[in-house]
C-alpha atoms as a PDB file:
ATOM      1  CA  UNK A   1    -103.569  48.634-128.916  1.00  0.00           C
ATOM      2  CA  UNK A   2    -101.290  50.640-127.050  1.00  0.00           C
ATOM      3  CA  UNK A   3     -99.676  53.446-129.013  1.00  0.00           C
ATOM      4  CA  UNK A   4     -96.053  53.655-129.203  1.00  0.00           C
ATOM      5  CA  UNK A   5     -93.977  56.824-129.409  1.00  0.00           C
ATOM      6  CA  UNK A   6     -90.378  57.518-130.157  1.00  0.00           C
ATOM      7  CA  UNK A   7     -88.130  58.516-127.602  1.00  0.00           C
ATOM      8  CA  UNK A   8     -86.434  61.301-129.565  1.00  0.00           C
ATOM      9  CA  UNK A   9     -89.730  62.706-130.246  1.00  0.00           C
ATOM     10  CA  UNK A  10     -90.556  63.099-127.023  1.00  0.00           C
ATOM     11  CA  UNK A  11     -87.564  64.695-126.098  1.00  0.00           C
ATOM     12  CA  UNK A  12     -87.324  66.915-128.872  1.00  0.00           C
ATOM     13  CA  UNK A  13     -89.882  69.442-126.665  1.00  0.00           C
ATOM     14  CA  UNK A  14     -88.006  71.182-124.213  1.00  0.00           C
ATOM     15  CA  UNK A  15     -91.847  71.225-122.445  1.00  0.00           C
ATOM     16  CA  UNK A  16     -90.729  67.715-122.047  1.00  0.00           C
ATOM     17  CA  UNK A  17     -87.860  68.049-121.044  1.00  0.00           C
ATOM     18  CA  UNK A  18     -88.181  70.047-118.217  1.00  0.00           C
ATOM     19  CA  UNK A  19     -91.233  67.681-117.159  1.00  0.00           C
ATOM     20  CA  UNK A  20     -88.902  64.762-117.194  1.00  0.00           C
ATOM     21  CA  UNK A  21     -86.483  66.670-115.280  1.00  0.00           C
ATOM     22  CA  UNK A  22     -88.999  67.960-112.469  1.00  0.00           C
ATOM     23  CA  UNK A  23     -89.979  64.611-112.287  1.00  0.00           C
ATOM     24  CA  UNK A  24     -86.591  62.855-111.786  1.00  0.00           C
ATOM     25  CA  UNK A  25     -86.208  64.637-108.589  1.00  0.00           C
ATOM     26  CA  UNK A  26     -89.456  63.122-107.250  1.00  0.00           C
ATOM     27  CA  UNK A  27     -92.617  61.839-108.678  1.00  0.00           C
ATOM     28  CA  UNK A  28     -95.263  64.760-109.017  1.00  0.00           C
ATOM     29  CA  UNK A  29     -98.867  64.776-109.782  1.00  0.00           C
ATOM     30  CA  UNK A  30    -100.008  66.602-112.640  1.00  0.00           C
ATOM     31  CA  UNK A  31    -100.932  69.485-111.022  1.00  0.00           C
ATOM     32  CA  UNK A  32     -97.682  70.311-109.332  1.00  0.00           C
ATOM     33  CA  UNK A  33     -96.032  69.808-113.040  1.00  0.00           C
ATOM     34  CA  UNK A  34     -98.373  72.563-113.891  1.00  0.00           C
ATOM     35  CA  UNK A  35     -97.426  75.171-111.587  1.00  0.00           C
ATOM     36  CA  UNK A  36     -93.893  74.251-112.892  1.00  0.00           C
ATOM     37  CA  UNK A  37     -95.332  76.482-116.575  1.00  0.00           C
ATOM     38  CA  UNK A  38     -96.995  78.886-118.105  1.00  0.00           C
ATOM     39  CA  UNK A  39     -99.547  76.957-119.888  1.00  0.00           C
ATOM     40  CA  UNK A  40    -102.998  75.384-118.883  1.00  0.00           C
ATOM     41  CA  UNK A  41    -103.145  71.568-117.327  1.00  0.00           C
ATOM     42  CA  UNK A  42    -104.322  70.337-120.059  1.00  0.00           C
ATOM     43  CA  UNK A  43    -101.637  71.419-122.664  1.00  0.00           C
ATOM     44  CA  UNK A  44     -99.162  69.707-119.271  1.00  0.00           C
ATOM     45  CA  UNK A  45    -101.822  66.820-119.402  1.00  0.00           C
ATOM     46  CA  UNK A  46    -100.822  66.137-123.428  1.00  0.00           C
ATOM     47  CA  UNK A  47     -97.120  66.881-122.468  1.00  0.00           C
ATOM     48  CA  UNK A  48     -96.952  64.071-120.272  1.00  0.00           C
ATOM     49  CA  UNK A  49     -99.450  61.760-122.376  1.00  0.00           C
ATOM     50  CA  UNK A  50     -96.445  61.554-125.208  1.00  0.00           C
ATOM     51  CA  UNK A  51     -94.192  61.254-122.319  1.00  0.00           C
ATOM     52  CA  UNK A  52     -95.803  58.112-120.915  1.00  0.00           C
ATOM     53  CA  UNK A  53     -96.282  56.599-124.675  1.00  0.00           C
ATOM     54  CA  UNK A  54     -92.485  56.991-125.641  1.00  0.00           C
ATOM     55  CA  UNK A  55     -92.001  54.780-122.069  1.00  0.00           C
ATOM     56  CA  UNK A  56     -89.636  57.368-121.018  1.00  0.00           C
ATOM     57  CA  UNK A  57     -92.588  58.077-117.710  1.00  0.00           C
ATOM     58  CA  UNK A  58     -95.028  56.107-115.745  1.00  0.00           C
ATOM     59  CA  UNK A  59     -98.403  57.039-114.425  1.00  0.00           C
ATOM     60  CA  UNK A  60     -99.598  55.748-110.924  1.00  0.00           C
ATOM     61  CA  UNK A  61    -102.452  56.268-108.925  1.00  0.00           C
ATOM     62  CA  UNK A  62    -102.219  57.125-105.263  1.00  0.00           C
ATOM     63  CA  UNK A  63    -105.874  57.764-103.525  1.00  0.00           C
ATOM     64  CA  UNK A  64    -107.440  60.327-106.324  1.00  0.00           C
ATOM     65  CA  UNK A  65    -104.514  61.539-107.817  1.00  0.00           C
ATOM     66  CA  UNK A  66    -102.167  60.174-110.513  1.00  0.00           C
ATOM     67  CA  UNK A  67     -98.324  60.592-109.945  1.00  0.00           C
ATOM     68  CA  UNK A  68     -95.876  60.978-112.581  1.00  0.00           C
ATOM     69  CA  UNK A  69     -92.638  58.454-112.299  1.00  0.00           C
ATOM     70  CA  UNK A  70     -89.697  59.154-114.662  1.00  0.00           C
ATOM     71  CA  UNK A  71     -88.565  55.556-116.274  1.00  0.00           C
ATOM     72  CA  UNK A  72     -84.971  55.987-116.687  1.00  0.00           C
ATOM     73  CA  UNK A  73     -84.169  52.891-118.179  1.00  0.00           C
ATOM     74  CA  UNK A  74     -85.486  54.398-120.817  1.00  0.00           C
ATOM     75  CA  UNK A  75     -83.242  57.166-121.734  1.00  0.00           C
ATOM     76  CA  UNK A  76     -80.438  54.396-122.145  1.00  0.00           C
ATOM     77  CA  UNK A  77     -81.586  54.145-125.695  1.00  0.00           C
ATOM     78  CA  UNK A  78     -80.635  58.267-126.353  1.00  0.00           C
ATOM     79  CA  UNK A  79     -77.286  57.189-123.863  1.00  0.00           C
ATOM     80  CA  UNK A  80     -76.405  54.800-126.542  1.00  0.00           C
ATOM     81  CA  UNK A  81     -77.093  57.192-129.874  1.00  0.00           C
ATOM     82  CA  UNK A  82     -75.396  60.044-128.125  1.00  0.00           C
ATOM     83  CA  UNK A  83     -72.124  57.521-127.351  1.00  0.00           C
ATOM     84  CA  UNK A  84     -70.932  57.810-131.023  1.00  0.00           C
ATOM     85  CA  UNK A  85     -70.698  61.837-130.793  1.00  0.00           C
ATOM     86  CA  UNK A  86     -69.136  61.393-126.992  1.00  0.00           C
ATOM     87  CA  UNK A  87     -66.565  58.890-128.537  1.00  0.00           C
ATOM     88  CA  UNK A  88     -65.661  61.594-131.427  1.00  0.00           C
ATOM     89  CA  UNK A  89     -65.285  63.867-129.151  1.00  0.00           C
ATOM     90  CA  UNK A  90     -63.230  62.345-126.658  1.00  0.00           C
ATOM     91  CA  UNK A  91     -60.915  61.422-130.002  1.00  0.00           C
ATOM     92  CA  UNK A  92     -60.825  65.113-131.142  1.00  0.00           C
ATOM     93  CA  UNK A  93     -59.910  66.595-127.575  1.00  0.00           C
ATOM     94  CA  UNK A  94     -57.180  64.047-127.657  1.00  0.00           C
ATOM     95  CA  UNK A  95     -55.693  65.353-131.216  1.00  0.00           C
ATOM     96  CA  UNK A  96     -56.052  68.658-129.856  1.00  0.00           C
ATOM     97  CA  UNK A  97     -53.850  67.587-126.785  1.00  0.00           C
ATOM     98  CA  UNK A  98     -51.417  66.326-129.268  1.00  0.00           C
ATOM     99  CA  UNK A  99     -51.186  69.479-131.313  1.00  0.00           C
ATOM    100  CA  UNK A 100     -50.518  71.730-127.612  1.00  0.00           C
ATOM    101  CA  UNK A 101     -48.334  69.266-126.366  1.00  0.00           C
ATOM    102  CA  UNK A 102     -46.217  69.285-129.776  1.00  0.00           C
ATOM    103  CA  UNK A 103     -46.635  73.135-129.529  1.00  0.00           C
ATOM    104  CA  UNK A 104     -45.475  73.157-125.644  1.00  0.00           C
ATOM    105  CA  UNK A 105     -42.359  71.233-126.381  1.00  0.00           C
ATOM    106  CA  UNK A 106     -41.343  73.461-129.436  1.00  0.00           C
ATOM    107  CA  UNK A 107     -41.507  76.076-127.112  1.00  0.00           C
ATOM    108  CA  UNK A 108     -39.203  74.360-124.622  1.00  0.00           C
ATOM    109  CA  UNK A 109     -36.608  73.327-127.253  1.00  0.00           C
ATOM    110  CA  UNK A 110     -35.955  76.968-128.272  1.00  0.00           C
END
């Protein structure tokens, strides 16, 4: 059975994150992840293992080596949880240009 990891747990590593954004630029076998950090191949190898189980990267072989392909489908599902934050943010930034524009036209009147 194939093991099953949450996307926000595999983010949560900023190892991982850097990975997946190496990787977006072009798929990279594991050892040119590796020179990307300070840390052996096989701490990169584990890296990428919880990586590929969240879904959020894919692992092809080419000839002897294994490439790493970011899925980015994938990250829609942290798109849609960050949405709520982006939408109360928006709203605040709105008040806020309420509150100058009120202050701005007080200005004006006196």
């Amino acid at each position: 059975m194939e093991k099953r990891r949450d996307v926000f747990q595999a983010i949560a590593d900023p190892t991982r994150r850097e990975i997946l954004c190496l990787i977006a630029k072009e798929p990279l076998n594991l050892n040119s992840i590796a020179e990307n950090f300070d840390m052996s191949r096989p701490a990169i190898s584990q890296h990428i293992k919880v990586l590929d189980e969240s879904g959020l990267v894919a692992m092809r072989k080419k000839g002897r080596q294994r490439f790493c392909h970011i899925r980015p489908q994938k990250m829609k599902e942290v798109d849609r949880w960050l949405e709520q934050f982006r939408q109360l943010w928006e709203d605040r930034f709105s008040q806020l240009d309420q509150v100058l524009n009120n202050l701005k036209n007080q200005d004006n009147e006196e």
